[in-house]
Protein backbone atom coordinates (compact mmCIF):
# COMPACT_ATOMS: atom_id res chain seq x y z
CA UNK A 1 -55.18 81.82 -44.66
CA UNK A 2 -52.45 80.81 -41.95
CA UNK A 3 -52.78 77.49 -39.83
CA UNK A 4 -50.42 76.98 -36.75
CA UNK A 5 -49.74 72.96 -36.70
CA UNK A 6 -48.10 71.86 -33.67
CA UNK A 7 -49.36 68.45 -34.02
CA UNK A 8 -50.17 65.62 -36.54
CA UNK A 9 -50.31 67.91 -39.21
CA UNK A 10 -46.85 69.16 -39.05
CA UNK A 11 -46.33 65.70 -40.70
CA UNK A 12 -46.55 66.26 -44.36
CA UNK A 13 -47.47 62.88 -45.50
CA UNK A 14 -50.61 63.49 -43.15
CA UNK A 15 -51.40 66.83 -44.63
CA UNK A 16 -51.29 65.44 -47.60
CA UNK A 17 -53.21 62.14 -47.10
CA UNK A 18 -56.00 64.73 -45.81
CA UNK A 19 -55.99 67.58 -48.25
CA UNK A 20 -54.40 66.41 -51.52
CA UNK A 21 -56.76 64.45 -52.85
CA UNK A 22 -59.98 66.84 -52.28
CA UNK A 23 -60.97 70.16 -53.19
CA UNK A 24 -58.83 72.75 -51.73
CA UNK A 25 -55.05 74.06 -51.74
CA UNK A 26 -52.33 74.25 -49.54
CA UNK A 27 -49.03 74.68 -48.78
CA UNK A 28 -46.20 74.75 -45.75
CA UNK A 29 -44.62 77.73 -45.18
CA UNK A 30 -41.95 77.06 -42.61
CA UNK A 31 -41.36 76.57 -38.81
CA UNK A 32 -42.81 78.70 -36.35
CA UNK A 33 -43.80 79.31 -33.04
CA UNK A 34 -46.65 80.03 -30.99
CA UNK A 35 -45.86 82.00 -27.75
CA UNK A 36 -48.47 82.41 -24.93
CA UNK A 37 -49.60 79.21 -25.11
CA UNK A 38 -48.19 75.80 -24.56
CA UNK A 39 -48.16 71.89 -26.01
CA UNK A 40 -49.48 69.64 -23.31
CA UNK A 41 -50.05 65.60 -24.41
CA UNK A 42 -52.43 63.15 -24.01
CA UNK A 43 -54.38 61.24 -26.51
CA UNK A 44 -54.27 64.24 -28.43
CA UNK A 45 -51.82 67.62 -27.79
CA UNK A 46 -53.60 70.75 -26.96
CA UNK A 47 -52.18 73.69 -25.93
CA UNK A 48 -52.74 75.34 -22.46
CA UNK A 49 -51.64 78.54 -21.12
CA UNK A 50 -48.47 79.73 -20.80
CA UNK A 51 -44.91 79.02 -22.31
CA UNK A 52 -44.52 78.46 -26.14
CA UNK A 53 -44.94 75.88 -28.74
CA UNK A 54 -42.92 74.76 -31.83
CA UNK A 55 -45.03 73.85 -35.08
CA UNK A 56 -45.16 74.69 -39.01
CA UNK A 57 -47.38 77.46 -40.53
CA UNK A 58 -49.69 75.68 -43.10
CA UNK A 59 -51.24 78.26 -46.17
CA UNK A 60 -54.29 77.32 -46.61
CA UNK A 61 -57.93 78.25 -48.98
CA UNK A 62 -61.36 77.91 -47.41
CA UNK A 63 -61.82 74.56 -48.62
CA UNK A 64 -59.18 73.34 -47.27
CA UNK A 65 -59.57 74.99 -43.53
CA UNK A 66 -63.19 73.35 -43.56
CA UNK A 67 -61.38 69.80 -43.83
CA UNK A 68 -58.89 70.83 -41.08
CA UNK A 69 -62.05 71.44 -39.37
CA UNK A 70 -63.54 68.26 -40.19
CA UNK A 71 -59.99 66.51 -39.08
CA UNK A 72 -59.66 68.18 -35.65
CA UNK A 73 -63.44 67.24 -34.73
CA UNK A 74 -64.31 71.05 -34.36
CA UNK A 75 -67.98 70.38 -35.17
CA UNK A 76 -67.80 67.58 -32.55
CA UNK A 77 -66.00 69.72 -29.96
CA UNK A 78 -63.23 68.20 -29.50
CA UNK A 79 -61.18 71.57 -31.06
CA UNK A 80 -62.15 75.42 -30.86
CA UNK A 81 -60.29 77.02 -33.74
CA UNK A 82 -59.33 80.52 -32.78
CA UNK A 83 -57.47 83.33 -34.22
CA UNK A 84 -53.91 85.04 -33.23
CA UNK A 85 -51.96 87.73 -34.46
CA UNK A 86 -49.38 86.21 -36.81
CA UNK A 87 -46.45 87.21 -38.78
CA UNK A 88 -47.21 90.81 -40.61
CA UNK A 89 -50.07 91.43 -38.73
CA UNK A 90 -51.61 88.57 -40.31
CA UNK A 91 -54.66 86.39 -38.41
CA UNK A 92 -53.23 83.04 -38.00
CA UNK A 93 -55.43 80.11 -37.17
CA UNK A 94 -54.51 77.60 -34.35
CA UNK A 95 -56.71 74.74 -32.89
CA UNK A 96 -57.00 74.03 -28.95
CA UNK A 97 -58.39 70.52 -27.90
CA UNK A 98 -60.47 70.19 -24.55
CA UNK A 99 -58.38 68.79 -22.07
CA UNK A 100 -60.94 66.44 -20.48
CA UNK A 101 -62.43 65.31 -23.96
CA UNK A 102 -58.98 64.44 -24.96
CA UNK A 103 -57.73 62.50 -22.29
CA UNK A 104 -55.23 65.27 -20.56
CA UNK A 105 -54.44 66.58 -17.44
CA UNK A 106 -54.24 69.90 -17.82
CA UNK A 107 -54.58 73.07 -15.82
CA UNK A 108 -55.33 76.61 -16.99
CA UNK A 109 -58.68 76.47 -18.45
CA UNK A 110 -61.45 78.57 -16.61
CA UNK A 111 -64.30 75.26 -16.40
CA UNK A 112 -67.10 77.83 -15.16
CA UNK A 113 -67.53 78.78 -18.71
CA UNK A 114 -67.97 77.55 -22.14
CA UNK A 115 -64.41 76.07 -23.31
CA UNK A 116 -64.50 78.28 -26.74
CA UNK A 117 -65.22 81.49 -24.11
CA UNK A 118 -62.12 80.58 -21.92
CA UNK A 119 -59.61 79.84 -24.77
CA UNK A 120 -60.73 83.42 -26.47
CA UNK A 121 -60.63 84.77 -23.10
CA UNK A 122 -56.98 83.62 -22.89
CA UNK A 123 -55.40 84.57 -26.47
CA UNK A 124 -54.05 88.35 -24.99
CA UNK A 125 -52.87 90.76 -27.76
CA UNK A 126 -49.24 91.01 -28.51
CA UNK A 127 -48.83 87.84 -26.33
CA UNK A 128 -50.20 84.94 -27.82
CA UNK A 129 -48.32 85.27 -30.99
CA UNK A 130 -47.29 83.36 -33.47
CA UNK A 131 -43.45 84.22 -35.08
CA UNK A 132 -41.83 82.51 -37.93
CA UNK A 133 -38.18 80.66 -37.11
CA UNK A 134 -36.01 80.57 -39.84
């Protein structure tokens, strides 16, 4: 499985420090970038509609995409983890924060509906893509 990093974990000592030393492999697999959607900062970066966003593409098994999980608070919703069309036609995984649980001011999001609705709502086909740099 593909992960789009565009935060902490484009930092490989952090990767590592979270995945190499449980069950689970991984593995960069080079610069990318996410178009449709946009970095914004605050305690955390999320991404917002709109623009693009540099990052990594991280390879990934199960295992280790349930401790990515874990790490971006998903089960604490703090992070939605949602699916875009990647390079080949492949799914690629990226993770949106809530702007207002993560301490940024950020415009874009629908707030008359679930957060996980809005950001699905907002990932358009053929738009929000993710393309490897070389």
């Amino acid at each position: 499985m593909l992960v789009f990093v565009y935060g902490t974990l484009t930092d490989p000592e952090r990767v590592a420090s979270l995945l190499a030393d449980g069950p689970g492999e991984y593995e960069f697999v080079g610069p990318a970038t996410l178009e449709g959607l946009q970095r914004v900062d605050g305690r955390y970066p999320t991404l917002v509609p709109g623009g693009s966003v540099e990052g990594r593409l991280l390879s990934v098994d199960e295992s280790a995409l349930e401790r990515l999980d874990r790490y971006e608070g998903v089960d604490r919703g703090l992070y939605v983890r949602v699916a875009v069309s990647g390079p080949n036609d492949r799914r690629v995984w990226i993770y949106v924060g809530q702007p207002d649980r993560l301490g940024v001011d950020a415009d874009g999001w629908p707030d008359d509906r679930p957060f996980r609705d809005a950001v699905r709502s907002a990932i358009v086909p053929d738009a929000t893509v993710v393309r490897r740099r070389a």
